[in-house]
Protein backbone atom coordinates (compact mmCIF):
# COMPACT_ATOMS: atom_id res chain seq x y z
CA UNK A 1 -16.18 59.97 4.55
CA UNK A 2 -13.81 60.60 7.73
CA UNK A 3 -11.33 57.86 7.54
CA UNK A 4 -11.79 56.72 10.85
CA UNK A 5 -15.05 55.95 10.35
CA UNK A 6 -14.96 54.43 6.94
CA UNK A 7 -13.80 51.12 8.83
CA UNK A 8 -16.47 50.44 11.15
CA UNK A 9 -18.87 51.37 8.02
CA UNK A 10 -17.51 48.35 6.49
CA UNK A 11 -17.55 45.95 9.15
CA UNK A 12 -21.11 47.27 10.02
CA UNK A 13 -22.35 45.97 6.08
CA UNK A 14 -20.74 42.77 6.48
CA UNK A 15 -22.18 41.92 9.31
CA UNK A 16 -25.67 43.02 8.21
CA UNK A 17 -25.07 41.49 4.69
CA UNK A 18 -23.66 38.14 5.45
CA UNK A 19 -20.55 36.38 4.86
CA UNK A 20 -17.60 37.84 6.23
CA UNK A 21 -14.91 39.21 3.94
CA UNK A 22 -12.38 36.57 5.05
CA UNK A 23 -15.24 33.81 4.09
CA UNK A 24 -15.63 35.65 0.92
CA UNK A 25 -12.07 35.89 0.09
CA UNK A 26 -11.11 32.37 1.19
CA UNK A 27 -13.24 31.24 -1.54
CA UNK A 28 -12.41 33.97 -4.04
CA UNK A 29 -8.75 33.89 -4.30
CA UNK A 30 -8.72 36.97 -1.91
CA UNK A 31 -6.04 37.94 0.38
CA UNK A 32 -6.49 35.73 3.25
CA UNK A 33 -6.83 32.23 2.12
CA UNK A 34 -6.13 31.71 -1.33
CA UNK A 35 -8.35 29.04 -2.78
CA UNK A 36 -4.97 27.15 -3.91
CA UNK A 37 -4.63 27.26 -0.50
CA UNK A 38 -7.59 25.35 0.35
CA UNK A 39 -7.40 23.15 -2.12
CA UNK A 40 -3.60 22.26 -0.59
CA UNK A 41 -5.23 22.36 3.01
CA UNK A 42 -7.83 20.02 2.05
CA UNK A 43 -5.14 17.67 -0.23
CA UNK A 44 -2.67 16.98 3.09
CA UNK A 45 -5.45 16.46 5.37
CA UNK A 46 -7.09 13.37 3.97
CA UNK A 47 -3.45 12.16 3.69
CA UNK A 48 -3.04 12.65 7.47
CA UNK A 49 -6.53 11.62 7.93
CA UNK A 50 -6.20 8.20 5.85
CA UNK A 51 -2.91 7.62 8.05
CA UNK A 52 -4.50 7.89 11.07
CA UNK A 53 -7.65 5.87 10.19
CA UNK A 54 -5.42 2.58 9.46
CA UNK A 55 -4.51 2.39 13.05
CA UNK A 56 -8.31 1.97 14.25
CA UNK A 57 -10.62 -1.55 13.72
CA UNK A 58 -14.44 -0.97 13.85
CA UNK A 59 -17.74 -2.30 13.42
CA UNK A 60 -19.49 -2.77 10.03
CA UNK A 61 -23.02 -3.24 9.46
CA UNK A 62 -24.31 -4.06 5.61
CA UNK A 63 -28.10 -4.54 4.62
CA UNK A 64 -29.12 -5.03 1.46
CA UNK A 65 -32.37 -4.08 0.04
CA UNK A 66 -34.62 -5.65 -3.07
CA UNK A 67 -37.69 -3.45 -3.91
CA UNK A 68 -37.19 -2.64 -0.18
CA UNK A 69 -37.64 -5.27 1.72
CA UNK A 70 -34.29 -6.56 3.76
CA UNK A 71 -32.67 -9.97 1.91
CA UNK A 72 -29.24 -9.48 3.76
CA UNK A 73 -27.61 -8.39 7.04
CA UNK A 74 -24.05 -8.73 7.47
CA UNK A 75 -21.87 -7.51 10.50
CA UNK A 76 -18.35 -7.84 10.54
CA UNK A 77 -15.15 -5.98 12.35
CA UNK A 78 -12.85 -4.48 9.78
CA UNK A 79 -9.34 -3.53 10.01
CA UNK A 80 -5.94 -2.08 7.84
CA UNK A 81 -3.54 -4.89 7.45
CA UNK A 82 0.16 -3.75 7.60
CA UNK A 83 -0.31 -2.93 3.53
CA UNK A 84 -3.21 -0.89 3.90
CA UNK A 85 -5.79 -3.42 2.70
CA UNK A 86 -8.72 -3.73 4.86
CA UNK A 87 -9.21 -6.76 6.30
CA UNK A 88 -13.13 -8.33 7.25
CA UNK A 89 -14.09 -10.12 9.93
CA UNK A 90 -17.11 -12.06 10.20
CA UNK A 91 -19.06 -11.66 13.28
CA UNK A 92 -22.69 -12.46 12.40
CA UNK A 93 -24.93 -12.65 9.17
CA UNK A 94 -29.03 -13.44 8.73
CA UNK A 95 -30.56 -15.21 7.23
CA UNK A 96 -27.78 -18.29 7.11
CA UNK A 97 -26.48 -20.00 4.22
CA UNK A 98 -28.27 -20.15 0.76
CA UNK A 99 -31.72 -21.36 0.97
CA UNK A 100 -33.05 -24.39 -1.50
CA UNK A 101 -35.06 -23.19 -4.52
CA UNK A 102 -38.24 -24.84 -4.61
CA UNK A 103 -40.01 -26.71 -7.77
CA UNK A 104 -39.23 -28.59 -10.46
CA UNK A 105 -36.32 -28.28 -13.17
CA UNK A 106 -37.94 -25.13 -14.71
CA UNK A 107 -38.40 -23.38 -11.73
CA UNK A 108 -34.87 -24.68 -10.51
CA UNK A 109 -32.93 -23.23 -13.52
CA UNK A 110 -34.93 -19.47 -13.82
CA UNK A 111 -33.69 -19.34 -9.68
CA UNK A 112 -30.23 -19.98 -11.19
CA UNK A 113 -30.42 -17.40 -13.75
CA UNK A 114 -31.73 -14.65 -11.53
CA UNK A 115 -28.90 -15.63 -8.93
CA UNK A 116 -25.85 -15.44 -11.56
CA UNK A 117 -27.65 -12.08 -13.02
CA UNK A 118 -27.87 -10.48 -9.33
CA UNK A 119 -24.28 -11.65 -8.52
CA UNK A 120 -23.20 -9.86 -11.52
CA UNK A 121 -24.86 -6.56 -10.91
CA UNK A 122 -23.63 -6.64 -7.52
CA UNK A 123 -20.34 -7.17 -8.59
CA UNK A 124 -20.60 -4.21 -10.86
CA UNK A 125 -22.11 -2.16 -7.50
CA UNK A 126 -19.68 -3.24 -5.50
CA UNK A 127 -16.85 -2.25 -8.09
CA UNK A 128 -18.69 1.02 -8.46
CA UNK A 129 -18.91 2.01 -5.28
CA UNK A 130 -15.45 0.79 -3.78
CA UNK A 131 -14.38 3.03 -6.53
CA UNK A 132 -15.60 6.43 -4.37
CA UNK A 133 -14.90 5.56 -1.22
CA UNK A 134 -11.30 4.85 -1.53
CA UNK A 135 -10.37 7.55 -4.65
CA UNK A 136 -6.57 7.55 -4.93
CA UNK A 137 -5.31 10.94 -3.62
CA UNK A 138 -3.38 11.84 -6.76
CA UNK A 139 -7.25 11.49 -8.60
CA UNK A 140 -9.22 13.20 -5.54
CA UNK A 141 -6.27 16.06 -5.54
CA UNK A 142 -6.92 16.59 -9.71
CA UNK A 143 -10.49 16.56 -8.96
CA UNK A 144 -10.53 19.15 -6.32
CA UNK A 145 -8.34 21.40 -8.41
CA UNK A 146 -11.10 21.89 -11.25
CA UNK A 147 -14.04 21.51 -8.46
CA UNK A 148 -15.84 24.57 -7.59
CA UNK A 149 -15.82 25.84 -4.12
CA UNK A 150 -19.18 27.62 -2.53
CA UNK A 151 -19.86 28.38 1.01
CA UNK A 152 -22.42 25.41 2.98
CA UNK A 153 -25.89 26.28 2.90
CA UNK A 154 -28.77 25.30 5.38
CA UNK A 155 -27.29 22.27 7.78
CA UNK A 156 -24.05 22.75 6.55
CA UNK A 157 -23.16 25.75 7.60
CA UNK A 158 -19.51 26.26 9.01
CA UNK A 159 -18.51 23.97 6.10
CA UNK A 160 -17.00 24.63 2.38
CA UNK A 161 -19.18 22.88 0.08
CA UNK A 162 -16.83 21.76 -3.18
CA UNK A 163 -18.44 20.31 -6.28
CA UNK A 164 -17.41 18.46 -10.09
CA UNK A 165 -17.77 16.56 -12.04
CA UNK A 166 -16.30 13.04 -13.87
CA UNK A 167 -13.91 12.85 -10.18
CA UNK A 168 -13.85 8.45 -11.17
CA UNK A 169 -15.65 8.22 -14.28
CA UNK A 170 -17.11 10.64 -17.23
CA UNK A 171 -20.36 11.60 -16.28
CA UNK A 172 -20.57 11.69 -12.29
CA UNK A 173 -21.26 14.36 -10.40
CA UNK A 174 -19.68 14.68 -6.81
CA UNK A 175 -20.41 17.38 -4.32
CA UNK A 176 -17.93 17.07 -0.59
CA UNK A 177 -18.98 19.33 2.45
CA UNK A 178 -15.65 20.04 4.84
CA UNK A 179 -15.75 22.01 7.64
CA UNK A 180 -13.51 25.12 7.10
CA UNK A 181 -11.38 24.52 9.96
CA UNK A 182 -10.07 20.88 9.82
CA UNK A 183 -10.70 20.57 6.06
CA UNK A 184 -12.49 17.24 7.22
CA UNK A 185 -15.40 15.79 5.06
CA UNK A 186 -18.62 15.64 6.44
CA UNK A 187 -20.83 14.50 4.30
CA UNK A 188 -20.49 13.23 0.13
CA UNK A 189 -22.94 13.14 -2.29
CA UNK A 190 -22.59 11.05 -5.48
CA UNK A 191 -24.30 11.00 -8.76
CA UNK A 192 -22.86 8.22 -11.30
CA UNK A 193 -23.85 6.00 -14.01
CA UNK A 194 -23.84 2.45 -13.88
CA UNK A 195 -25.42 0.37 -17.04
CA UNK A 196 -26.17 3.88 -18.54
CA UNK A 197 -28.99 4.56 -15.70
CA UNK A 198 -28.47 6.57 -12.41
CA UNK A 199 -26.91 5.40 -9.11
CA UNK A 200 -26.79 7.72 -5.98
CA UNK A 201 -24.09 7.11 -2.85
CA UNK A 202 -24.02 9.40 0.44
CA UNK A 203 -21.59 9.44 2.64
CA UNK A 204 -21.93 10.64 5.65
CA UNK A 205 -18.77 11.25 8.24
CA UNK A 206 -18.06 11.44 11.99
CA UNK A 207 -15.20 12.50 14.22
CA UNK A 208 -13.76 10.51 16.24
CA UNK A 209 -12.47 12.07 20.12
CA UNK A 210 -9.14 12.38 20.00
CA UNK A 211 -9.20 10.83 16.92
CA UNK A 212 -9.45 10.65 12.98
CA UNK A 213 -12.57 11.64 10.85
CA UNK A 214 -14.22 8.32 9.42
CA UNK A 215 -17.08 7.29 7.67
CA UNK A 216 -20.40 6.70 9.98
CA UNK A 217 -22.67 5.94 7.42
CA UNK A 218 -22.82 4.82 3.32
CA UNK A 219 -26.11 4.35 1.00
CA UNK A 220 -26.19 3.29 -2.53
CA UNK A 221 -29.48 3.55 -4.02
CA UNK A 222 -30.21 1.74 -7.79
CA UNK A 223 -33.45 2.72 -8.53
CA UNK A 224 -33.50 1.27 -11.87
CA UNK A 225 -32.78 -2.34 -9.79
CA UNK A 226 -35.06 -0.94 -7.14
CA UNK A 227 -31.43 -2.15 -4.78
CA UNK A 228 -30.37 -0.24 -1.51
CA UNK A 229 -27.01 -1.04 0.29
CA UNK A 230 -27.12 0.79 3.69
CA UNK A 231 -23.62 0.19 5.74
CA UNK A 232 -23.41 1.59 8.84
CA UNK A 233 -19.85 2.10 10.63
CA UNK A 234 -19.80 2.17 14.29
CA UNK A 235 -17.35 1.33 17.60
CA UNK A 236 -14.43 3.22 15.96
CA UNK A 237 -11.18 2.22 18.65
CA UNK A 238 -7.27 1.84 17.88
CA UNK A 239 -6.59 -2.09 16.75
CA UNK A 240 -5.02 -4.83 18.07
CA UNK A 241 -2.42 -6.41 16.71
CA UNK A 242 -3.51 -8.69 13.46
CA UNK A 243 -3.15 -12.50 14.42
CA UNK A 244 -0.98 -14.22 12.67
CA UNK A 245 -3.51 -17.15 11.74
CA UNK A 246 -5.74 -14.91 10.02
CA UNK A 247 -6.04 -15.38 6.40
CA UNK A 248 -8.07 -14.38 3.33
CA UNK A 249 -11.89 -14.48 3.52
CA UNK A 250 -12.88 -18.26 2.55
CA UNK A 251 -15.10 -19.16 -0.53
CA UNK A 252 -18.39 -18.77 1.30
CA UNK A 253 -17.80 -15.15 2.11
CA UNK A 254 -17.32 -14.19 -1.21
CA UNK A 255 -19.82 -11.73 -3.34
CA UNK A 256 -19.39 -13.72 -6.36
CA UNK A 257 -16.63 -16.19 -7.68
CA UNK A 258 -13.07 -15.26 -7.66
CA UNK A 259 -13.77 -12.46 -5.50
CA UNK A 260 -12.01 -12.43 -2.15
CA UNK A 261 -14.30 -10.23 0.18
CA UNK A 262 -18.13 -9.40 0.64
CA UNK A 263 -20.88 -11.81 0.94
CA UNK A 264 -23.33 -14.09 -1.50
CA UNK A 265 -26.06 -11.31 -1.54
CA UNK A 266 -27.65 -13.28 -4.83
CA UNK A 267 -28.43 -16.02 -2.55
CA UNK A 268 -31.03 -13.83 -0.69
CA UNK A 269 -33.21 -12.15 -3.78
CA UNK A 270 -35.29 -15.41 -4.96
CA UNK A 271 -37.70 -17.07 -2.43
């Protein structure tokens, strides 16, 4: 073939054929963009991206779910104190307080006993998921490095879809969508076991102008509990300075005893 041509051949096929050879070798190893490379890409720009996020407050919405009907909704403003620990701010909850159990003894004591067996799976959820959504970056970097990395299919196209497993615990799947420029996530999909029976989290990201990628959206789903937890992120804006006053979350915003954030979700699963 006449060498001039034989370059415009090629271009013509990969055009008609699909992916573009730098797409192709970016997630090969090829010339271009070593997949170390991406892998280093994606690595720094969490970092940068978790650095970012601590200087912003926002607006947290929680609703839990029972055999799906809503028991729960909790809104609160959350914030990065000056160690990096997010800090919750109670701004309105339904239904209020802990309702009376009605009936006698009997019926008194089997309320009690589904209470302290809901606080305990929720305290196992909320373990669980916590777990994922803030994976030290020394774990998330070892777990990218034996992922596998695949070009997004379908909606997420323009993105790098990378998948593993056992990225927390021995026997999860995880699969991240990042878009190929910023090596931002856009969306997380999360397959884990929890009391040796299935539990699915999404994650789904937005960008903020100007700003740092954070998460817009979370849903756990325990089918085997027939529980939902839908938390939904919104009015992302650089913080304030923390008053001074503020202090740790009192006893009656606690998810169970001894633990410092959350809220009493048992008290909203028996009539």
């Amino acid at each position: 073939m006449n060498a001039r041509l034989f370059p415009r051949v090629c271009l013509l096929v990969a055009v008609v054929v699909g992916p573009s050879w730098a797409q192709q070798a970016e997630l090969s190893g090829g010339p271009q963009e070593p997949q170390p490379d991406i892998k280093r890409r994606f690595t720094e720009a969490q970092k940068r991206n978790a650095a970012t996020l601590r200087q912003y407050m926002w607006r947290s919405r929680t609703e839990l779910r029972l055999k799906g009907e809503t028991k729960k909704v909790r809104v609160e403003q959350v914030r990065f104190d000056a160690g990096g620990q997010q800090q919750k701010t109670l701004l309105e909850e339904s239904p209020q307080g802990e309702r009376q159990a009605r009936g006698g003894p009997l019926r008194r004591k089997v309320v009690q006993k589904k209470k302290e067996e809901f606080a305990e799976l929720m305290h196992d959820m909320v373990k669980l998921v916590t777990s994922y959504a803030h994976i030290p970056p020394d774990r998330m970097e070892a777990f990218v490095t034996k992922a596998q990395f695949s070009l997004g299919q379908g909606a997420h196209a323009g993105t790098i879809q990378i998948s593993g497993q056992n990225a927390v615990q021995a026997g999860d799947t995880m699969k991240l969508w990042v878009d190929r420029q910023t090596m931002m996530m856009h969306r997380v999909e999360i397959q884990t076991p929890l009391q040796e029976k299935p539990v699915y989290v999404v994650l789904d990201f937005q960008d903020i102008p100007n700003g740092p990628t954070c998460q817009s959206a979370v849903t756990l789903d325990y089918p085997e509990k027939k529980v939902q937890v839908l938390i939904r992120n919104s009015d992302y804006r650089p913080r304030a300075p923390l008053p001074q006053s503020q202090g740790p979350a009192s006893a009656s915003d606690r998810w169970w005893p001894g633990e410092s954030r959350g809220w009493p979700l048992a008290a909203a699963i028996v009539p």
